[in-house]
Structures are given as C-alpha cells and as structure tokens.
PDB file of N, CA and C in Angstrom:
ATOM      1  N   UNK A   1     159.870 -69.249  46.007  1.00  0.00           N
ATOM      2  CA  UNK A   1     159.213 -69.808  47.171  1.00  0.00           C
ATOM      3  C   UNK A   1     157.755 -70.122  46.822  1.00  0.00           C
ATOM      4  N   UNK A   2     157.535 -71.359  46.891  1.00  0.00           N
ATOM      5  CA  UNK A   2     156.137 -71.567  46.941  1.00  0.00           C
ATOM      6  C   UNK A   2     154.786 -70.938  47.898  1.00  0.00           C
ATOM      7  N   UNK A   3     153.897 -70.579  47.706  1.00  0.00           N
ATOM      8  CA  UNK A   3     153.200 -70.418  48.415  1.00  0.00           C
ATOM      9  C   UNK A   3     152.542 -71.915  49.007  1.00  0.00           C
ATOM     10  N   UNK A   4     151.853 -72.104  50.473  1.00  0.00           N
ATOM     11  CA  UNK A   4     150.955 -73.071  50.852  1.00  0.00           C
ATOM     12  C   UNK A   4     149.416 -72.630  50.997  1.00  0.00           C
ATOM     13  N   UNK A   5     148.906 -73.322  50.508  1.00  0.00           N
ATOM     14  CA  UNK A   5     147.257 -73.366  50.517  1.00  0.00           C
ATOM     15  C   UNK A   5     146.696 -73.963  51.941  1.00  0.00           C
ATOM     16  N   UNK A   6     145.444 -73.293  52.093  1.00  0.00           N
ATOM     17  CA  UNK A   6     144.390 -73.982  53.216  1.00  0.00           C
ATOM     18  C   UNK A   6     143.027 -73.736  52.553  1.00  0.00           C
ATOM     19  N   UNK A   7     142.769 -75.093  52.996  1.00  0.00           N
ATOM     20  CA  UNK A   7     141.269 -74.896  53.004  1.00  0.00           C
ATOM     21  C   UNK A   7     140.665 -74.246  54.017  1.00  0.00           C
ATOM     22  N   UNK A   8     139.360 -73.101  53.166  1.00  0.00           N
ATOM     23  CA  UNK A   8     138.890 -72.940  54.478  1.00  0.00           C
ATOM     24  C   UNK A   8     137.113 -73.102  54.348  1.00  0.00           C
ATOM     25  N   UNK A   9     137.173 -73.875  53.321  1.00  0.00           N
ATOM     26  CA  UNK A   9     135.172 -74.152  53.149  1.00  0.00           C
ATOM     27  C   UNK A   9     134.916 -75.093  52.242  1.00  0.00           C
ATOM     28  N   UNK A  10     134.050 -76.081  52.924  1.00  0.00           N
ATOM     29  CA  UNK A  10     133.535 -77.592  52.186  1.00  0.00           C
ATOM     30  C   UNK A  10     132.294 -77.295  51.564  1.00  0.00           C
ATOM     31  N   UNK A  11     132.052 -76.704  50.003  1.00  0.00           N
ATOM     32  CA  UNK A  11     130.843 -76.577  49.477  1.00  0.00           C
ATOM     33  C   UNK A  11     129.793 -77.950  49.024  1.00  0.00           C
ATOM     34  N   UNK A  12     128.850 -77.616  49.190  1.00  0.00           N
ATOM     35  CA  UNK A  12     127.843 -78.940  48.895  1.00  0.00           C
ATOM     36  C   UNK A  12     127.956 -78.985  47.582  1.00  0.00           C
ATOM     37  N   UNK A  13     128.077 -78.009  46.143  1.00  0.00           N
ATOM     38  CA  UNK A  13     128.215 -78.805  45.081  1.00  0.00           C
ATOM     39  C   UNK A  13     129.018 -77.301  44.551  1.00  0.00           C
ATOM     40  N   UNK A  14     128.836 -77.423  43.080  1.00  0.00           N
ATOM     41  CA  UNK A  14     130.021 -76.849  42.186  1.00  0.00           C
ATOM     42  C   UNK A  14     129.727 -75.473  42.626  1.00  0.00           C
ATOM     43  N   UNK A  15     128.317 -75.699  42.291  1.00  0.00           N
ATOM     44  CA  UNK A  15     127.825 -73.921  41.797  1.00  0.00           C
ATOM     45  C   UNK A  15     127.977 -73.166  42.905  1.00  0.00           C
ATOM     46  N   UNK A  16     127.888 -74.085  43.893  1.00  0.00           N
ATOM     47  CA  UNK A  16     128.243 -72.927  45.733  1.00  0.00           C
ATOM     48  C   UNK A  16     129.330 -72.327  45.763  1.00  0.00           C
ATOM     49  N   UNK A  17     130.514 -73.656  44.916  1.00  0.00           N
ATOM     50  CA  UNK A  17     131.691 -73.504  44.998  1.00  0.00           C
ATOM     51  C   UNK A  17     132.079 -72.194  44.617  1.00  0.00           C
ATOM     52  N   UNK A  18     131.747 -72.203  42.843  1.00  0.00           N
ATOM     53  CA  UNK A  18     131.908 -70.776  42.477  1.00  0.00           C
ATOM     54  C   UNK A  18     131.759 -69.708  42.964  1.00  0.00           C
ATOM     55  N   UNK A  19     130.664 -69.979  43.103  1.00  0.00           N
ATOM     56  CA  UNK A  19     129.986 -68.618  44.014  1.00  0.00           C
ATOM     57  C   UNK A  19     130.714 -68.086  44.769  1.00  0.00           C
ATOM     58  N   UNK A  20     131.308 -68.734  45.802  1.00  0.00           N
ATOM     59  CA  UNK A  20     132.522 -68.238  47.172  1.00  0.00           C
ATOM     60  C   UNK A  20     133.553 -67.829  45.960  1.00  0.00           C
ATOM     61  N   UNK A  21     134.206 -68.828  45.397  1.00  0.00           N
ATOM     62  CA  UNK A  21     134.900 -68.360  44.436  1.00  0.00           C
ATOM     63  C   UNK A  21     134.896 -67.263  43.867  1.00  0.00           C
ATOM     64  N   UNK A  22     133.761 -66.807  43.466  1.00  0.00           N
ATOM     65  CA  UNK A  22     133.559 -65.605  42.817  1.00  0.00           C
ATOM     66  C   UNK A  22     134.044 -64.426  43.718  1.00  0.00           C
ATOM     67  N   UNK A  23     133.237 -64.488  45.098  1.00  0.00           N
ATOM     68  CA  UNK A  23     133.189 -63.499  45.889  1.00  0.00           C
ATOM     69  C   UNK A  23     134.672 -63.398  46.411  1.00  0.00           C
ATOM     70  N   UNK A  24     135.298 -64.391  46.592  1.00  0.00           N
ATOM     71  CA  UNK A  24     136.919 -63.839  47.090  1.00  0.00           C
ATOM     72  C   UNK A  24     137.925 -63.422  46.308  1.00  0.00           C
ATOM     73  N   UNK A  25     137.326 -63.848  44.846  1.00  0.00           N
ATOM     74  CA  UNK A  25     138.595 -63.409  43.798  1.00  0.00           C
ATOM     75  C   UNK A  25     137.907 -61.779  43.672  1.00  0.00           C
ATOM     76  N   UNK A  26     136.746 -61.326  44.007  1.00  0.00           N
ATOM     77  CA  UNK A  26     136.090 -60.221  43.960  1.00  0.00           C
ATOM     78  C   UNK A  26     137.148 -59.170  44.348  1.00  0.00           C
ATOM     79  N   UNK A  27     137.044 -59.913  46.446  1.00  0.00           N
ATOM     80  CA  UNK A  27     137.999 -59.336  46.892  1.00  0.00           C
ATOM     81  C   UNK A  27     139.473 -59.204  46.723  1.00  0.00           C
ATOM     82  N   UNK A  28     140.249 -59.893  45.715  1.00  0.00           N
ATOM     83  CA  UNK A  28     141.831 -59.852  45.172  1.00  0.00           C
ATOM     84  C   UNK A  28     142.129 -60.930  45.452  1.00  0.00           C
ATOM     85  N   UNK A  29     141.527 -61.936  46.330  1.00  0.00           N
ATOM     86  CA  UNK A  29     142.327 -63.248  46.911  1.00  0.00           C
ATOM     87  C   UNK A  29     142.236 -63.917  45.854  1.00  0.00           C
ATOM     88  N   UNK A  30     143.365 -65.030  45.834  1.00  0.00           N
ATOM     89  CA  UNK A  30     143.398 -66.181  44.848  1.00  0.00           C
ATOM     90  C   UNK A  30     142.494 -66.947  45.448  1.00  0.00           C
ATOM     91  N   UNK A  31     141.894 -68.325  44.385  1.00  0.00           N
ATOM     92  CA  UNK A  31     141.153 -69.280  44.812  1.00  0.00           C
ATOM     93  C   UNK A  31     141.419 -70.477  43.778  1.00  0.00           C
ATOM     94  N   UNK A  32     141.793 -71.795  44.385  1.00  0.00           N
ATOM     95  CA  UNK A  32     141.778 -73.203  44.380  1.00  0.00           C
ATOM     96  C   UNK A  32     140.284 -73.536  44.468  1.00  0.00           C
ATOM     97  N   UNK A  33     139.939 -74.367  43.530  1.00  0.00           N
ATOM     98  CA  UNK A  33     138.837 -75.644  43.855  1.00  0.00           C
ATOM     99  C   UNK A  33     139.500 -76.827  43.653  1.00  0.00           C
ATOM    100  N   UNK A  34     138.763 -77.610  44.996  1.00  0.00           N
ATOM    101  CA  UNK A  34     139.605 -79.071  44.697  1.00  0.00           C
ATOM    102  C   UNK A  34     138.197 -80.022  44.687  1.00  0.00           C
ATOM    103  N   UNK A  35     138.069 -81.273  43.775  1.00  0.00           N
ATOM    104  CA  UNK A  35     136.801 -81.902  44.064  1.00  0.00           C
ATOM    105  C   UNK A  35     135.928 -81.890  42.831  1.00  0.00           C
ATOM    106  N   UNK A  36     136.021 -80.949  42.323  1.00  0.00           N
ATOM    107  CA  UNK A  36     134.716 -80.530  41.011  1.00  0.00           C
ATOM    108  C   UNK A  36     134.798 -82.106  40.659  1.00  0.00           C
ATOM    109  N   UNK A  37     135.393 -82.203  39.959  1.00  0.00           N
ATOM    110  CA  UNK A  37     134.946 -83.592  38.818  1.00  0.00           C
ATOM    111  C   UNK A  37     134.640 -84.975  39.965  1.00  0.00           C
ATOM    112  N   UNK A  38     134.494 -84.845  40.979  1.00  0.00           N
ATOM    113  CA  UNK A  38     133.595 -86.069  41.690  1.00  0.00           C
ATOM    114  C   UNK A  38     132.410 -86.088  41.088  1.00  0.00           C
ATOM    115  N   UNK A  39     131.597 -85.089  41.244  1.00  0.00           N
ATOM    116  CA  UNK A  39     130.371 -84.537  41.252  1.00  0.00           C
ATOM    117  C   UNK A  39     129.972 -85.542  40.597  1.00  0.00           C
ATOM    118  N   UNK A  40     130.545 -86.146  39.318  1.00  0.00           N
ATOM    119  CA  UNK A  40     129.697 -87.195  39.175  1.00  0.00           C
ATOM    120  C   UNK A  40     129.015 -88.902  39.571  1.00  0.00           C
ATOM    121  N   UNK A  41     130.377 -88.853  40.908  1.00  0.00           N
ATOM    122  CA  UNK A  41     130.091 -89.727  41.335  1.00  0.00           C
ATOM    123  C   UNK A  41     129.222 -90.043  42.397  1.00  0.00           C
ATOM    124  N   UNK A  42     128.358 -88.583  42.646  1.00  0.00           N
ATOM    125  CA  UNK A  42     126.995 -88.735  43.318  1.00  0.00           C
ATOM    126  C   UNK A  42     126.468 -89.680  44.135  1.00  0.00           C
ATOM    127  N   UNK A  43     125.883 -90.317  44.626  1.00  0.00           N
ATOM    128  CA  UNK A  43     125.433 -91.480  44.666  1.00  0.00           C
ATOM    129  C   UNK A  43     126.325 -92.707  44.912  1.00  0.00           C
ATOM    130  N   UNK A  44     127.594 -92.580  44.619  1.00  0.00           N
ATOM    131  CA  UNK A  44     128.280 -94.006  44.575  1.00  0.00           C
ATOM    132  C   UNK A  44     129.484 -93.885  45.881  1.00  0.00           C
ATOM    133  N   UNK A  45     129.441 -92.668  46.464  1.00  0.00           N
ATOM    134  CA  UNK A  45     130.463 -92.187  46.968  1.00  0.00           C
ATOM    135  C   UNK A  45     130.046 -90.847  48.486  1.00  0.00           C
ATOM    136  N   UNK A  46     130.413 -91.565  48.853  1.00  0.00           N
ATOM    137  CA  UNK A  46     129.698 -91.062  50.737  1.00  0.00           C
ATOM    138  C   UNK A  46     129.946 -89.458  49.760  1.00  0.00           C
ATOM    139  N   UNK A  47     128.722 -88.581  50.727  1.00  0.00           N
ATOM    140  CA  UNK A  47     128.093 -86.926  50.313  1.00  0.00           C
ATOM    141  C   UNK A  47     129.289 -86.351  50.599  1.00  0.00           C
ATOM    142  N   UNK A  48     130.111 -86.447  51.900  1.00  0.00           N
ATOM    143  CA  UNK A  48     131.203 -85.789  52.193  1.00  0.00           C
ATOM    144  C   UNK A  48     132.745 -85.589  51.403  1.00  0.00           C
ATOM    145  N   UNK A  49     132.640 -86.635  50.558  1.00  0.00           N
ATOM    146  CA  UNK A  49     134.019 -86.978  49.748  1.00  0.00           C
ATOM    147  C   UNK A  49     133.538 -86.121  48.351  1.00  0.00           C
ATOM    148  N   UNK A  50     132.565 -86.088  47.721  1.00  0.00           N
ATOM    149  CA  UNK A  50     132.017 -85.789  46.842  1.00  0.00           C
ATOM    150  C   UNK A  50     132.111 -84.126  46.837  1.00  0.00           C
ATOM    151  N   UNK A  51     132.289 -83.133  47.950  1.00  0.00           N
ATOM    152  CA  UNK A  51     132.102 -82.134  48.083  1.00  0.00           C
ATOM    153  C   UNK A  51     133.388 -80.681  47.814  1.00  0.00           C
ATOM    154  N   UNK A  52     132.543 -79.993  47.035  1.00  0.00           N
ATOM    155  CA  UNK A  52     134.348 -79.454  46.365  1.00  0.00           C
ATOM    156  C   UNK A  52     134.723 -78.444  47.539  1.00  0.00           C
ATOM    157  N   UNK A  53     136.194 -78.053  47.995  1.00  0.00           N
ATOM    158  CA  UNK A  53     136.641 -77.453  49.005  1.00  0.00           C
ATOM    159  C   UNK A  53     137.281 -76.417  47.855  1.00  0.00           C
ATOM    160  N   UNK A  54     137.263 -74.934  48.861  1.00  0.00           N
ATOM    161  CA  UNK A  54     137.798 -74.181  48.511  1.00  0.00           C
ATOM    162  C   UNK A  54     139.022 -73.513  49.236  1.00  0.00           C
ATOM    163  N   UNK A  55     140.087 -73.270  48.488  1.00  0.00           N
ATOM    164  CA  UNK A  55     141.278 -72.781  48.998  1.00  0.00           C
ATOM    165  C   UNK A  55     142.006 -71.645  48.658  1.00  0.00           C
ATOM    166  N   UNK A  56     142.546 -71.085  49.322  1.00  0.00           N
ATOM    167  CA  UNK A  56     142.984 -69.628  49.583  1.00  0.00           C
ATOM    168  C   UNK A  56     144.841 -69.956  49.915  1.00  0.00           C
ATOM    169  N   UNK A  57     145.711 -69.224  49.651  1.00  0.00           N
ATOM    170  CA  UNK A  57     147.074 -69.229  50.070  1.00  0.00           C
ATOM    171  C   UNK A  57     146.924 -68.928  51.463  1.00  0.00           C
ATOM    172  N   UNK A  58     147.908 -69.520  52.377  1.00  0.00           N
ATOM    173  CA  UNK A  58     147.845 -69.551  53.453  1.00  0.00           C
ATOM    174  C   UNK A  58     147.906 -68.554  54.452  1.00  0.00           C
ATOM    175  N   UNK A  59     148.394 -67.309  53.733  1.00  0.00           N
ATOM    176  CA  UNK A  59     148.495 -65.691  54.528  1.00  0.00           C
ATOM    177  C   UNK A  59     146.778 -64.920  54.328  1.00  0.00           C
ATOM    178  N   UNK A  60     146.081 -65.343  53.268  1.00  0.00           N
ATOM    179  CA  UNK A  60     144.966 -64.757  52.980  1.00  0.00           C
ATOM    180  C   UNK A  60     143.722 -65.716  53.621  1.00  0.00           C
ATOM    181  N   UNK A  61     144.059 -66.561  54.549  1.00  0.00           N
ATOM    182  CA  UNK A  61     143.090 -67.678  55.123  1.00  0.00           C
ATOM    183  C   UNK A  61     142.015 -66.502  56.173  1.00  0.00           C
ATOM    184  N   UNK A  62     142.758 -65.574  57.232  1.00  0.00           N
ATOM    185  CA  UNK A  62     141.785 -65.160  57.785  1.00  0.00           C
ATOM    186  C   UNK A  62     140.988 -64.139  57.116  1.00  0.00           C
ATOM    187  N   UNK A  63     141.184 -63.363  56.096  1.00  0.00           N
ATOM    188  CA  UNK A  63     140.406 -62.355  55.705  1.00  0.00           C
ATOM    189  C   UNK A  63     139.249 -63.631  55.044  1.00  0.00           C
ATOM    190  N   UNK A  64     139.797 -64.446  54.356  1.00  0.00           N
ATOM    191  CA  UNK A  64     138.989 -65.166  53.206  1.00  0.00           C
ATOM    192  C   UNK A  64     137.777 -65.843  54.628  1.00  0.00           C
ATOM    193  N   UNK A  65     138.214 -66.374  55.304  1.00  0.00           N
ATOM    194  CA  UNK A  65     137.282 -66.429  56.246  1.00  0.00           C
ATOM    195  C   UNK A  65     136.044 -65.388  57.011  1.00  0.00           C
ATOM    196  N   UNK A  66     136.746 -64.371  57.337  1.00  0.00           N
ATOM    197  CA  UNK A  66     135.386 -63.293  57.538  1.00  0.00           C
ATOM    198  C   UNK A  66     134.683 -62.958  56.295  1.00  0.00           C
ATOM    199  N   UNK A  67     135.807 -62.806  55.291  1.00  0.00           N
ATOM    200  CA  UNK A  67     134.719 -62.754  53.726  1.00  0.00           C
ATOM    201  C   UNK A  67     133.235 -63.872  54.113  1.00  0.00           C
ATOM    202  N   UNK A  68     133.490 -65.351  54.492  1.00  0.00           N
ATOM    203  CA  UNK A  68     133.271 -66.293  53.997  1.00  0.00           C
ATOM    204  C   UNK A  68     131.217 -66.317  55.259  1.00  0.00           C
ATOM    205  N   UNK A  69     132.000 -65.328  56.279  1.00  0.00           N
ATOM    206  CA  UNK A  69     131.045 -65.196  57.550  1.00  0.00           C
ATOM    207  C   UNK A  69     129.981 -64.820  57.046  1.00  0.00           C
ATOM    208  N   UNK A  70     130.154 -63.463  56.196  1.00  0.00           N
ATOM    209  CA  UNK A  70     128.484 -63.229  55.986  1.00  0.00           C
ATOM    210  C   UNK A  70     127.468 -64.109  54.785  1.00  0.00           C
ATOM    211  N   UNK A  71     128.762 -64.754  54.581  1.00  0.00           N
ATOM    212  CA  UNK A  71     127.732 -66.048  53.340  1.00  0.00           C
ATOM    213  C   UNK A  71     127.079 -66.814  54.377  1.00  0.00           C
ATOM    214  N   UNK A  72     127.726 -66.959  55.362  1.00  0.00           N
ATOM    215  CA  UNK A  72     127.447 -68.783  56.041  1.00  0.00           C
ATOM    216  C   UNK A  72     126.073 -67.843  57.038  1.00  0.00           C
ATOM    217  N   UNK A  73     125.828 -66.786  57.301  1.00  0.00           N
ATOM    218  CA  UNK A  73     125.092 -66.384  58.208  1.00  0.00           C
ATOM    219  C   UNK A  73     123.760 -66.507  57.465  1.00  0.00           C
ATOM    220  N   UNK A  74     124.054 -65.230  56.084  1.00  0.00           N
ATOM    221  CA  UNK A  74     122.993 -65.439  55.020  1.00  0.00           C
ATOM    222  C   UNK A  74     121.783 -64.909  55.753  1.00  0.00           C
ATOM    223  N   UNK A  75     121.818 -63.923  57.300  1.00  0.00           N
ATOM    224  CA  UNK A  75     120.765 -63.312  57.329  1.00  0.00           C
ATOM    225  C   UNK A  75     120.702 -61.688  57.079  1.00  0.00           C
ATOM    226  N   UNK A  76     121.418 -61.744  55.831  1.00  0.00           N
ATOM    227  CA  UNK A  76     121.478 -60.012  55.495  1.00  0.00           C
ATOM    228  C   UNK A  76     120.281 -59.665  54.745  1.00  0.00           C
ATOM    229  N   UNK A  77     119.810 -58.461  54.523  1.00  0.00           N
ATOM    230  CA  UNK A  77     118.360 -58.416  53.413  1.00  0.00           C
ATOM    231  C   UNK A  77     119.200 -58.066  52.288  1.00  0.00           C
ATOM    232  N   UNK A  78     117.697 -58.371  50.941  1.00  0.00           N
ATOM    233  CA  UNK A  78     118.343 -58.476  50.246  1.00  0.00           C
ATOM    234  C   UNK A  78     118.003 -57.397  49.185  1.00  0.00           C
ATOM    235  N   UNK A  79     119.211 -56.967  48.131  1.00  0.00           N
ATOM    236  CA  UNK A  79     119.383 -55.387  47.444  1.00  0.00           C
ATOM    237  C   UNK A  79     119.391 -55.538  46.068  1.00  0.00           C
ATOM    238  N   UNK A  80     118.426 -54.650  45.594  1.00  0.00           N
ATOM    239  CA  UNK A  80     118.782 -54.170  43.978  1.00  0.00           C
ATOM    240  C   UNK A  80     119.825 -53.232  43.447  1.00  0.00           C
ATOM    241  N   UNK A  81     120.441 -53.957  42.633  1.00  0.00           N
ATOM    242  CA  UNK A  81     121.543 -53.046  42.168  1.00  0.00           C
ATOM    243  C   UNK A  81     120.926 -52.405  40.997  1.00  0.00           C
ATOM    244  N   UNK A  82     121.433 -51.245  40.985  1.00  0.00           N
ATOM    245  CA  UNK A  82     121.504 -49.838  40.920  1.00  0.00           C
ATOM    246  C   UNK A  82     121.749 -49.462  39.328  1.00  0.00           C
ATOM    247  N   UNK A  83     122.617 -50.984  39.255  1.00  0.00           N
ATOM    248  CA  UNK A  83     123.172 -50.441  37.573  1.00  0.00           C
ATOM    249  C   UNK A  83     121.786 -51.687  36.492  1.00  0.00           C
ATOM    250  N   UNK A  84     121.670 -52.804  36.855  1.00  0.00           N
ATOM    251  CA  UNK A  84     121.061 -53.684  36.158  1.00  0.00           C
ATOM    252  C   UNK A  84     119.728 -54.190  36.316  1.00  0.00           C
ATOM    253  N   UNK A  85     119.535 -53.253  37.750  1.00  0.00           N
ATOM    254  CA  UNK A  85     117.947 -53.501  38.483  1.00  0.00           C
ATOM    255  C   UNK A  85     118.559 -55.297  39.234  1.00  0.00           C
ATOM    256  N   UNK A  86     118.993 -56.023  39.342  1.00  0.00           N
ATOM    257  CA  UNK A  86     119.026 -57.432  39.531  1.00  0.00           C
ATOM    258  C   UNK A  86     119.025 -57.888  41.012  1.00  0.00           C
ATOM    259  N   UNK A  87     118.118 -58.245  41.561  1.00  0.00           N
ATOM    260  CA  UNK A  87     118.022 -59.011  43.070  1.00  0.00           C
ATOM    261  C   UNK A  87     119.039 -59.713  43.711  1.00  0.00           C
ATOM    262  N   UNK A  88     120.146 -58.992  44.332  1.00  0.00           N
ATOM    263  CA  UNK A  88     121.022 -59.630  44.577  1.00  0.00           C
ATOM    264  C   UNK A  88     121.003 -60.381  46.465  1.00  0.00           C
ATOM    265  N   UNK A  89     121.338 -61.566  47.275  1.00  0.00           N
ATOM    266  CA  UNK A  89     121.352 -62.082  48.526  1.00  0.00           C
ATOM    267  C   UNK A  89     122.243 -60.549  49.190  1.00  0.00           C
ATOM    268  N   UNK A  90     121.780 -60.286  50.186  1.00  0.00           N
ATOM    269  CA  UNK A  90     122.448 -59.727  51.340  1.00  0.00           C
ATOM    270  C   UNK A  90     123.775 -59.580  51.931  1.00  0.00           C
ATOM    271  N   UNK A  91     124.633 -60.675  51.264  1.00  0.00           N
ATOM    272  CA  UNK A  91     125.898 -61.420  52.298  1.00  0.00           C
ATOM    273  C   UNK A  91     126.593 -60.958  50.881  1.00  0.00           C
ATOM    274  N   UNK A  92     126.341 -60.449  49.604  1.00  0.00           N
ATOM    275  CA  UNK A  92     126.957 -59.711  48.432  1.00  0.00           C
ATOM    276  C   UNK A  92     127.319 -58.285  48.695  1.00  0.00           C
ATOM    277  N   UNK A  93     128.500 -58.335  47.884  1.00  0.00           N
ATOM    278  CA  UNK A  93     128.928 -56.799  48.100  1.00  0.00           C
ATOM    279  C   UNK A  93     129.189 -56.589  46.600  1.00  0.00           C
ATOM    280  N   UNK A  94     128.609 -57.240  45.951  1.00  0.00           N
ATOM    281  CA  UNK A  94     128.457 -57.105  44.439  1.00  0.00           C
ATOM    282  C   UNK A  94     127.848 -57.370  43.688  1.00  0.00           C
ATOM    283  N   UNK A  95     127.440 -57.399  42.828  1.00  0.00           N
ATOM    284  CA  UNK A  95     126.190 -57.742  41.575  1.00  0.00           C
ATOM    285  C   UNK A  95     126.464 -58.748  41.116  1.00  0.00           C
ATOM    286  N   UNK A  96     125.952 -60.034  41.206  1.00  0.00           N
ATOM    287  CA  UNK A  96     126.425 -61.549  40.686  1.00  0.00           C
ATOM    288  C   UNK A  96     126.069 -61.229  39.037  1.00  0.00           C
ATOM    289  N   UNK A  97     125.176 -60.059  38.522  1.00  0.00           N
ATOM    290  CA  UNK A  97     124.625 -60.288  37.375  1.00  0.00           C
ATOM    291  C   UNK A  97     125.983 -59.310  36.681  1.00  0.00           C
ATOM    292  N   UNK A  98     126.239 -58.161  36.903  1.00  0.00           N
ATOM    293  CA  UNK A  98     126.807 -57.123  36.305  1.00  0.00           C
ATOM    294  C   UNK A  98     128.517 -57.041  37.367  1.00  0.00           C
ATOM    295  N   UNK A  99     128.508 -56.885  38.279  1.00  0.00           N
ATOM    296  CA  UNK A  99     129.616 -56.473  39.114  1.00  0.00           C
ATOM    297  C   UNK A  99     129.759 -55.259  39.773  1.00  0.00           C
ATOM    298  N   UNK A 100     128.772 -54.755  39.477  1.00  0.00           N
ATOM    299  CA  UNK A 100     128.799 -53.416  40.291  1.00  0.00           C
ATOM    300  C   UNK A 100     128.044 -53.676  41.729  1.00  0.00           C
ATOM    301  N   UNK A 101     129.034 -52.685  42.283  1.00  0.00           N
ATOM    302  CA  UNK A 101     129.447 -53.232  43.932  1.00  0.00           C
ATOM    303  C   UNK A 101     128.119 -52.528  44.433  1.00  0.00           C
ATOM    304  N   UNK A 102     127.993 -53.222  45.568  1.00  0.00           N
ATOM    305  CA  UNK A 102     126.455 -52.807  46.209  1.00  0.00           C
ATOM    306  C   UNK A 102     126.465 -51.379  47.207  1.00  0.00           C
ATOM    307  N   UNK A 103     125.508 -50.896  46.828  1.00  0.00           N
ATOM    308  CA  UNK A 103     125.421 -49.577  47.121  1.00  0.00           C
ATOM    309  C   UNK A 103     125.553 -48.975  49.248  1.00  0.00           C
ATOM    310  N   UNK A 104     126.428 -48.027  49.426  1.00  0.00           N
ATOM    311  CA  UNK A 104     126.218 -47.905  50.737  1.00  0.00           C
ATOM    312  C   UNK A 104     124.852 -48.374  51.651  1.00  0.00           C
ATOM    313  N   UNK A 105     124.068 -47.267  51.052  1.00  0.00           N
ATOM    314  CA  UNK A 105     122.237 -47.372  51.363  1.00  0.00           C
ATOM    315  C   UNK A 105     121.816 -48.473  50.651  1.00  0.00           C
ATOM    316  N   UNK A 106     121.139 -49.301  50.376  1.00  0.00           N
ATOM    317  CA  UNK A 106     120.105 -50.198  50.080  1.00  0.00           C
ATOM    318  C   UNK A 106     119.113 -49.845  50.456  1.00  0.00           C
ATOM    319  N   UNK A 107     117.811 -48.806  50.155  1.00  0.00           N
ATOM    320  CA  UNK A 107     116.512 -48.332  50.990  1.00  0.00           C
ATOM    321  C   UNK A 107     115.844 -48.997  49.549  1.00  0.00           C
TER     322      UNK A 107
END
C-alpha cells in the first residue's frame, strides 16, 4: 500500500526548506521537498511557483503541523546549548550545530 503525501508548508527558498526538514525528520517524520531545482529560475518565474513545499505522509500531517507552529510564530527566546555553547532560535528543540536537544531550563 502506498502511502499519500500532503503538503503542509510553502518555504521561500531551499535553506528554510531544510531547515523544517531538518526539524521534522528530528521528530521521526518523513519529509518530501518538492521545487528545489526552480530556484534557479528566480526572476523569470512568478515568487510563488518558484517556492519549495514541504511534505509529510498523510497520517503525520497534524503533528508535522504543530511541529511547524512554533517555527511560524518564531516568538520563543533564544538558547545556548549546553554541549557546543551554539546560539540556537527559540522555536528549536535541538542544536542545528551539534543535535543535542535543548535543555528543559534555558536560564
């Protein structure tokens, strides 16, 4: 049986893409990018078509979505991890530099 995919987020360019990417395969979910190789058509090709979407199998759409909440809010403060010293955004529950998961306390 096949699984079906949904999109559930239109990133403005690659590196955003990953990024979400990163953070849901963090959490165990699979992840689809669809779009990357426009990117170079920049400029020649309306902003919206150009933009890579990310996708999740279709049973993991709502978790991947609240995952997806505290990115899009982006008003969390922001924490040094513990293992690499590295400044990580707020809306992380992990170390973009090392992977070690962000600490209960943040003081």
């Amino acid at each position: 049986m096949t699984s079906r995919w949904q999109q559930i987020y239109r990133a403005g360019n690659s590196l955003e893409a990953h990024t979400l990417k990163g953070l849901l395969e963090h959490a165990g979910l699979a992840v689809r990018l669809t779009g990357e190789n426009l990117g170079s058509a920049a400029g020649e090709l309306p902003a919206d078509v150009v933009q890579v979407s990310v996708w999740v199998p279709e049973q993991d759409a709502v978790k991947a979505r609240q995952l997806l909440a505290g990115y899009e809010t982006g008003n969390q403060r922001r924490w040094r991890c513990i293992s690499c010293g590295e400044e990580n955004e707020g809306q992380f529950d992990w170390c973009w530099q090392c992977g070690t998961d962000k600490p209960e306390t943040d003081a």
